[in-house]
Each structure stands twice: as C-alpha cells, then as structure tokens.
Protein backbone atom coordinates (compact mmCIF):
# COMPACT_ATOMS: atom_id res chain seq x y z
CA UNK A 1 -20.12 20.90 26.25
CA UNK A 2 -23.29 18.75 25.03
CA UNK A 3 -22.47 15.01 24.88
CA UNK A 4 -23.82 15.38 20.91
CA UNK A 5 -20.10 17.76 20.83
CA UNK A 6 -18.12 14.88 22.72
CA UNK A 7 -19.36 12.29 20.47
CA UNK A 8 -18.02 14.47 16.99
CA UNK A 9 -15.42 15.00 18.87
CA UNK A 10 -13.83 11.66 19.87
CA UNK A 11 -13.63 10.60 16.47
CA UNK A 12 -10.82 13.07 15.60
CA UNK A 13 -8.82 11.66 18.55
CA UNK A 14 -8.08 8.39 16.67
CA UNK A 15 -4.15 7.70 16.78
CA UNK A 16 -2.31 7.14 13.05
CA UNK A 17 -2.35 3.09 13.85
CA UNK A 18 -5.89 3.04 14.05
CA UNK A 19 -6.32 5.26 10.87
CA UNK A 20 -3.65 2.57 9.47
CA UNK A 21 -5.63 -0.63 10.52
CA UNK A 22 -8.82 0.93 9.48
CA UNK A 23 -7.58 1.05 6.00
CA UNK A 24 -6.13 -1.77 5.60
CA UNK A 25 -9.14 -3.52 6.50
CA UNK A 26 -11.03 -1.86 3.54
CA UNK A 27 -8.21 -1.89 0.66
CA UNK A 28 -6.51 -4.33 1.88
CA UNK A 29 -3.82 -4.32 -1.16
CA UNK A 30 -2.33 -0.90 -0.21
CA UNK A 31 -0.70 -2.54 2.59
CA UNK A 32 0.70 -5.22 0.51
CA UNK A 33 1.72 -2.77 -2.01
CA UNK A 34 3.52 -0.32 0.43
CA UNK A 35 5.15 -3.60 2.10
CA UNK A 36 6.64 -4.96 -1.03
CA UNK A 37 7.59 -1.49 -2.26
CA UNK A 38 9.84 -1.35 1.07
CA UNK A 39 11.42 -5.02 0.55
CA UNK A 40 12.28 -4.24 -2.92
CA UNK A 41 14.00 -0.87 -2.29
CA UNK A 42 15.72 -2.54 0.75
CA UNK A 43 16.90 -5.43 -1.14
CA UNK A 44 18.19 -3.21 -3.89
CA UNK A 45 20.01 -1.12 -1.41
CA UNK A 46 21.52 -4.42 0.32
CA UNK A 47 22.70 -5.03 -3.98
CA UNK A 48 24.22 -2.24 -3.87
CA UNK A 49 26.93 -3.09 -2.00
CA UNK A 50 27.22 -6.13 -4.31
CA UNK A 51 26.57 -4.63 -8.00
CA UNK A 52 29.94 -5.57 -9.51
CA UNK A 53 30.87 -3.63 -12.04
CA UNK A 54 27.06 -2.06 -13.50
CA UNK A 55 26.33 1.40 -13.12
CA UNK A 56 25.00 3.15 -10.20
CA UNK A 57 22.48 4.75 -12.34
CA UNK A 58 21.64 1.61 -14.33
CA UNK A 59 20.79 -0.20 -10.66
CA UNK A 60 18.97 2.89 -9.50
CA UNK A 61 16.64 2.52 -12.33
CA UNK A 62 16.45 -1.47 -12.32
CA UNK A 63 15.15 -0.60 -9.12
CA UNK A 64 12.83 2.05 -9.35
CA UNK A 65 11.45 -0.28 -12.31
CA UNK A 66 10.93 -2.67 -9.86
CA UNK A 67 9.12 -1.34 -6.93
CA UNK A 68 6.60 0.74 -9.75
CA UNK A 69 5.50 -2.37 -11.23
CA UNK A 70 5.01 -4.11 -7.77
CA UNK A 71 3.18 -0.98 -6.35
CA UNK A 72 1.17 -1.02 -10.12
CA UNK A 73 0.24 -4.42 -10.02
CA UNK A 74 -0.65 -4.10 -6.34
CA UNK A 75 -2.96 -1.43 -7.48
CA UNK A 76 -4.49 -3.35 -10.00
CA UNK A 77 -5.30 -6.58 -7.88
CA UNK A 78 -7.44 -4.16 -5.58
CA UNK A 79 -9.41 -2.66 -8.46
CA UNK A 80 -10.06 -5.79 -9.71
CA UNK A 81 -10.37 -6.77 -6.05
CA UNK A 82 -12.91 -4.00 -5.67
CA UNK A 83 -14.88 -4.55 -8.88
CA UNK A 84 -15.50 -8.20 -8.31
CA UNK A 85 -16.80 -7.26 -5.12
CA UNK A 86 -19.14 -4.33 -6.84
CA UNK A 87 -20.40 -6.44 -9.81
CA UNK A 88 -19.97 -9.99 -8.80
CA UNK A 89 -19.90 -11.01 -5.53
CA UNK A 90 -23.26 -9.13 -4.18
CA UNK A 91 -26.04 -11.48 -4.08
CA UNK A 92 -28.23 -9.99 -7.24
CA UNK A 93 -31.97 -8.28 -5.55
C-alpha cells in the first residue's frame, strides 16, 4: 500500500475515547449536558426508594421533566455559546 493509503487510513483507527475527547473539546456543553442528564436520572432513581406515598408515574414524569430541561438548557448555553463565538468574539477584518 502507498503511504498516501496509510495516512487515510489511520484516521479511522481512532478509539471511541478519542472521538469522545475530540468533541468535547469543540461543544463543550454536550458533555455537561449528558453528565447532568445522568445525575438527575440517578438521583431520581435513588428517590425512588424514598417517594412516600406519590405516584410512580407522577415521579417518572417529575423526572423526565427534569433531565429535558437540563439537557434543553444545556443545549441552549452552547448555541449561545457558539453564536457569541461566530458574531462576537472574532476580532472584526
């Protein structure tokens, strides 16, 4: 094989943690969003055991509520994130 192949080649051998840190590094709020999607279903599921007397169904949605709007509002920091960076924080030609 031509060196030119090996070089196109190499870049599909990346592992998934590389691929992960990669992107992190340029939207750096998907991270943040998939972390505090995973705190907020694992603290709902530690409730659980503790709900008292509401309705499994009522919890379920309290906390599908919850991890939405954290996951929405995560996504709406980066594209506000991402348009300040666009619009207003390149140095104008």
């Amino acid at each position: 094989m031509s060196s030119d192949t090996d070089i196109s080649l190499s870049s599909f051998d990346e592992d998934q943690g590389s691929k992960l840190i990669q992107e992190a590094r340029e939207a750096p709020f998907a991270p943040i969003g998939m972390a505090g999607f995973t705190a907020i279903v694992a603290y709902g599921l530690y409730r659980l055991k503790s709900k008292g007397n509401t309705k499994m169904s009522v919890h379920l949605i309290h906390m599908r509520v919850a991890a939405q709007g954290f996951l929405v509002g995560a996504m709406t920091l980066g594209v506000g994130d991402s348009l300040y960076q666009e619009f207003w924080g390149k140095p104008k030609p």
